[in-house]
Protein backbone atom coordinates (compact mmCIF):
# COMPACT_ATOMS: atom_id res chain seq x y z
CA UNK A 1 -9.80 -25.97 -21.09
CA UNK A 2 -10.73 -22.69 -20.71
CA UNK A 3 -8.83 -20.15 -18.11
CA UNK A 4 -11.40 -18.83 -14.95
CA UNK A 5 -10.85 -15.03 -15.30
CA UNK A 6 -11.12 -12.27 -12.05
CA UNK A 7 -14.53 -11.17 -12.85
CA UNK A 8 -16.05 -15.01 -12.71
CA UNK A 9 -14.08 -15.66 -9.28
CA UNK A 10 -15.96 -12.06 -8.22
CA UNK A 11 -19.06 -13.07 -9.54
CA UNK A 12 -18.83 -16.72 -8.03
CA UNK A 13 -17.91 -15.08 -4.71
CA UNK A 14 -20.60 -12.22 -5.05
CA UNK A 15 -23.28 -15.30 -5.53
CA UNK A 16 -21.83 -17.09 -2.29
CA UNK A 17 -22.73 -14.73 -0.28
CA UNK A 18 -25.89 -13.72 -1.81
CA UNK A 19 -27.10 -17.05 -1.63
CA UNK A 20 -25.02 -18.22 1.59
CA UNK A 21 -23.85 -15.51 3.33
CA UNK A 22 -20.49 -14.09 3.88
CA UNK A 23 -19.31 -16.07 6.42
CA UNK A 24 -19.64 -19.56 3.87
CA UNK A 25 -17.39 -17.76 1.90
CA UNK A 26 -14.31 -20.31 1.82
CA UNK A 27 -11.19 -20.45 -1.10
CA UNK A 28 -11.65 -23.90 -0.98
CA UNK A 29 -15.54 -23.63 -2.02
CA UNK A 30 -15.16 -20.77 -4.13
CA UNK A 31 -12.54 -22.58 -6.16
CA UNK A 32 -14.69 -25.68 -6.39
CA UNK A 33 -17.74 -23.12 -7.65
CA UNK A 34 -15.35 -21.88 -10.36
CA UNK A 35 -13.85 -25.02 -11.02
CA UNK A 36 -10.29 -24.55 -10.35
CA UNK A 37 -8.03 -25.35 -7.28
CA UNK A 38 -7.69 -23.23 -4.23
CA UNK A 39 -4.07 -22.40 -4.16
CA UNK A 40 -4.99 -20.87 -7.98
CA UNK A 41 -7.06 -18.11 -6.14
CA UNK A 42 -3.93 -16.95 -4.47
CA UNK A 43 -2.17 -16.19 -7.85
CA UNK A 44 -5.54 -14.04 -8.46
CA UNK A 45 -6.20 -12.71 -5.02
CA UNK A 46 -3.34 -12.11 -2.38
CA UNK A 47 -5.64 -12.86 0.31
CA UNK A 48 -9.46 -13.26 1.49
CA UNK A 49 -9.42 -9.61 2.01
CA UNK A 50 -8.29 -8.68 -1.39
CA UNK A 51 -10.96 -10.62 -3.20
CA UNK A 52 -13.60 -9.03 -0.73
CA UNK A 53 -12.10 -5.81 -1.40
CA UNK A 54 -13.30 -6.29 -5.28
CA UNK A 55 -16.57 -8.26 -4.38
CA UNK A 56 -17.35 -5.06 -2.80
CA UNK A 57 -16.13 -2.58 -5.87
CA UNK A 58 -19.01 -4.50 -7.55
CA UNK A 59 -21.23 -4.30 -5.18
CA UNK A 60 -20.52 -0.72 -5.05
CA UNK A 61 -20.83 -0.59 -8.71
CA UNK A 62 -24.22 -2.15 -8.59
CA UNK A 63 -25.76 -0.27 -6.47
CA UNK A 64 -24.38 3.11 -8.38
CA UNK A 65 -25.93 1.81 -11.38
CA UNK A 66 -29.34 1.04 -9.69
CA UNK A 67 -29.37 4.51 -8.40
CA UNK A 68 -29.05 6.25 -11.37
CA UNK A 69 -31.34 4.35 -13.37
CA UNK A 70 -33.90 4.91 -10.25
CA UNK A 71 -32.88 8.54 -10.66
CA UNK A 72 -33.55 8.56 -14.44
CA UNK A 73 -34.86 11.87 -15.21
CA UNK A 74 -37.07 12.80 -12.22
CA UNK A 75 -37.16 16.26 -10.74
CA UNK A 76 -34.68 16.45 -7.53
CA UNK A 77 -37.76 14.85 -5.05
CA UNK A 78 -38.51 12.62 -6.96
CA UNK A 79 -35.22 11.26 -8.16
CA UNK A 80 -34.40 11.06 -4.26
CA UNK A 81 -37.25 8.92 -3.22
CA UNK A 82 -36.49 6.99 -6.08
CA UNK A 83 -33.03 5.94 -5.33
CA UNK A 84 -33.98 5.68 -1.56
CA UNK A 85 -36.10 2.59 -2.63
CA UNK A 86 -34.04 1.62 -4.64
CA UNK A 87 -31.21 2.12 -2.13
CA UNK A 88 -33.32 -0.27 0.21
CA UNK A 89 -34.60 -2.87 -2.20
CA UNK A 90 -30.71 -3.34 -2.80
CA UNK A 91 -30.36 -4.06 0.48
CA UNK A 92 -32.94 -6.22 1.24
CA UNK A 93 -31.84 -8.08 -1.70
CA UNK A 94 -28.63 -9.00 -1.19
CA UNK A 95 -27.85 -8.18 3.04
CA UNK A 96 -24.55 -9.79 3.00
CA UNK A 97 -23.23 -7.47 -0.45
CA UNK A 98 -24.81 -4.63 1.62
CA UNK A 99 -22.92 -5.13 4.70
CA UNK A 100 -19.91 -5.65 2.47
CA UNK A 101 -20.27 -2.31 1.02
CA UNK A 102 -20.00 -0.40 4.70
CA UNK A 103 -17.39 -2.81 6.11
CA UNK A 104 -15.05 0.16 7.31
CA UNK A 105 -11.89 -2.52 6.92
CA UNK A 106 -12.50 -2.45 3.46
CA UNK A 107 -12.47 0.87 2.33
CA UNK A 108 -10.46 2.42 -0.01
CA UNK A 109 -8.57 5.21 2.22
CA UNK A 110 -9.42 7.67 -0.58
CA UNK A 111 -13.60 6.63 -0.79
CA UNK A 112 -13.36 6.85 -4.76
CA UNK A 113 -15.39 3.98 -5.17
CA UNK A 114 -18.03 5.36 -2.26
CA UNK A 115 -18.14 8.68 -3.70
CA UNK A 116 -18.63 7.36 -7.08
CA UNK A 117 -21.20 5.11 -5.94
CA UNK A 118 -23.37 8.03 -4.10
CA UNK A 119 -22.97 10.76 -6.54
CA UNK A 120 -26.32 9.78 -7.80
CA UNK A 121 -27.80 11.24 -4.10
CA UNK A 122 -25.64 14.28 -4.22
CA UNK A 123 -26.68 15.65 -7.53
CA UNK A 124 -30.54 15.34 -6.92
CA UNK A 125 -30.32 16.90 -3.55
CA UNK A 126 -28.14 19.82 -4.68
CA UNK A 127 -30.74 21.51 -6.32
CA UNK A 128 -32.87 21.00 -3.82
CA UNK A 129 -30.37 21.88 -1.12
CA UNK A 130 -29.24 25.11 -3.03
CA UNK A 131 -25.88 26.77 -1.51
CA UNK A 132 -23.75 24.44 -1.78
CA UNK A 133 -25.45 21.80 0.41
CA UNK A 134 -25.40 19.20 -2.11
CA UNK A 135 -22.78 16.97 0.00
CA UNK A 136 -24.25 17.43 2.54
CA UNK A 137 -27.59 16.43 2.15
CA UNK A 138 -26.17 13.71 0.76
CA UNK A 139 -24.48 12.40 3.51
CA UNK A 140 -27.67 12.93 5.41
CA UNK A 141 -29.56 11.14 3.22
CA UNK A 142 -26.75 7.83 3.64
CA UNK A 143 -26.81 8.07 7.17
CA UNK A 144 -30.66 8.13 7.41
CA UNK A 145 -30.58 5.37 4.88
CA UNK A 146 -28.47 3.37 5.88
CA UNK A 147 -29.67 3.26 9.92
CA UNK A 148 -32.96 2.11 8.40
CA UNK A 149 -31.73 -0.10 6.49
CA UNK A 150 -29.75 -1.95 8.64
CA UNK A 151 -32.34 -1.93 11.54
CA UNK A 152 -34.66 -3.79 9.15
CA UNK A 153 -32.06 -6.33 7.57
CA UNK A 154 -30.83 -6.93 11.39
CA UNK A 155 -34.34 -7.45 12.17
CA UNK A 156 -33.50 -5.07 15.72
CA UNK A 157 -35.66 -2.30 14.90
CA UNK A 158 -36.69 -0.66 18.15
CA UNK A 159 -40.34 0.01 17.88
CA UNK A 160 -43.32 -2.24 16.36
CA UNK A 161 -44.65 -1.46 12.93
CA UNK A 162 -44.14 -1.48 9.51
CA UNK A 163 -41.18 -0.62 8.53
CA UNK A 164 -42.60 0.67 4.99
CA UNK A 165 -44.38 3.34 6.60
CA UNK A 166 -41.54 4.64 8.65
CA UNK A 167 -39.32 4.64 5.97
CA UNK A 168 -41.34 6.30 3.68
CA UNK A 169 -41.96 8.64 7.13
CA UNK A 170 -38.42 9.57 7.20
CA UNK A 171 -37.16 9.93 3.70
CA UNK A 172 -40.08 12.40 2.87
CA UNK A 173 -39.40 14.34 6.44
CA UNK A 174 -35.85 14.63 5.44
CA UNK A 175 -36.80 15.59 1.97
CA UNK A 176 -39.02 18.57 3.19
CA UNK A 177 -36.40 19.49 5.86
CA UNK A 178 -33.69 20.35 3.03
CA UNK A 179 -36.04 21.80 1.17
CA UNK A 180 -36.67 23.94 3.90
CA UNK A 181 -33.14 24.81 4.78
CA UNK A 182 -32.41 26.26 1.21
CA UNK A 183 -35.04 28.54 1.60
C-alpha cells in the first residue's frame, strides 16, 4: 500500500474544485478521491483552511508559471498583452482556483507568494513605465485585470457586448497610458 503524499491531497483538492467548485470541497470526499480516510487529512492539514491555503500556493504557482512562459521573450508590450490573456484564459479556466487566489482570508500577511506570482507583470511594465513605475503599473495592470475578469466569470458585467473587445479595449488603453506617463 502505498502512502497518499501532500501534493496528491492538493492536487485531488485543486481538481474538486476545478471540476466541482469550491463549495463541493468536503474532507470526507477529498479523502475518498485520494483513497484514504478523512480523519488522515487532519494529520496532513490542520484544518479546511490550511489545505486551501496550499491549494491556493499552487494555484498561485500556476498562474506565475503561465505568465512567464506568455511573457517569453517579447518586448515590454507585447509581453504584457501576453500575460493579460493569459492572465484571463487562467481564469476562465479554472473560476473557482481564481477566486481562491484573491480570497483576502487566505493571504499570506507578507504577499510572498502574490508578489512572486506577479513579478512577471512588473518586470515588462518597468521598462515601459521608466522611473521607477514598475510596481506600479503593475498593480494597475492587476486591478484592471482582475475587475474584468471577475465581471466576466460572475457573468454581472454591466454593459452588453463582447467582452473580448473590451478587454482587449482596456489592456491596450492602459498599455498606451503608461507609456505615456514615462514620457
Amino acid at each position: 500500500m502505498t502512502k497518499t503524499s501532500d501534493a496528491q491531497i492538493v492536487e485531488a483538492a485543486r481538481q474538486i474544485i476545478i471540476g466541482q467548485g469550491i463549495d463541493q470541497l468536503t474532507q470526507r470526499g477529498l479523502a475518498a478521491a485520494v483513497g484514504i480516510k478523512a480523519p488522515s487529512l487532519y494529520k496532513r492539514f490542520a484544518d479546511q483552511a490550511a489545505l486551501l491555503r496550499a491549494v491556493r500556493g499552487q494555484a498561485l504557482a500556476d498562474l506565475e508559471a503561465r505568465l512567464r512562459r506568455a511573457a517569453g521573450d517579447q518586448p515590454p508590450a507585447p509581453a504584457a498583452l501576453r500575460m493579460a490573456n493569459a492572465f484571463r484564459a487562467y481564469a476562465l479556466e479554472a473560476p473557482g482556483l481564481y477566486r481562491l487566489i484573491f480570497d483576502a482570508a487566505l493571504q499570506d500577511p507578507e504577499r510572498t507568494l502574490e508578489r512572486a506570482a506577479l513579478a512577471p507583470f512588473e518586470a515588462a511594465l518597468a521598462p515601459l513605465a521608466g522611473g521607477g513605475q514598475g510596481a506600479s503599473s503593475a498593480h494597475a495592470m492587476l486591478a484592471l485585470l482582475h475587475g474584468l475578469v471577475r465581471l466576466e466569470i460572475d457573468g454581472a458585467a454591466p454593459m452588453a457586448g463582447p467582452h473580448d473587445e473590451a478587454f482587449r479595449f482596456a489592456i491596450y488603453a492602459l498599455l498606451q497610458g503608461i507609456a505615456r506617463s514615462a514620457g
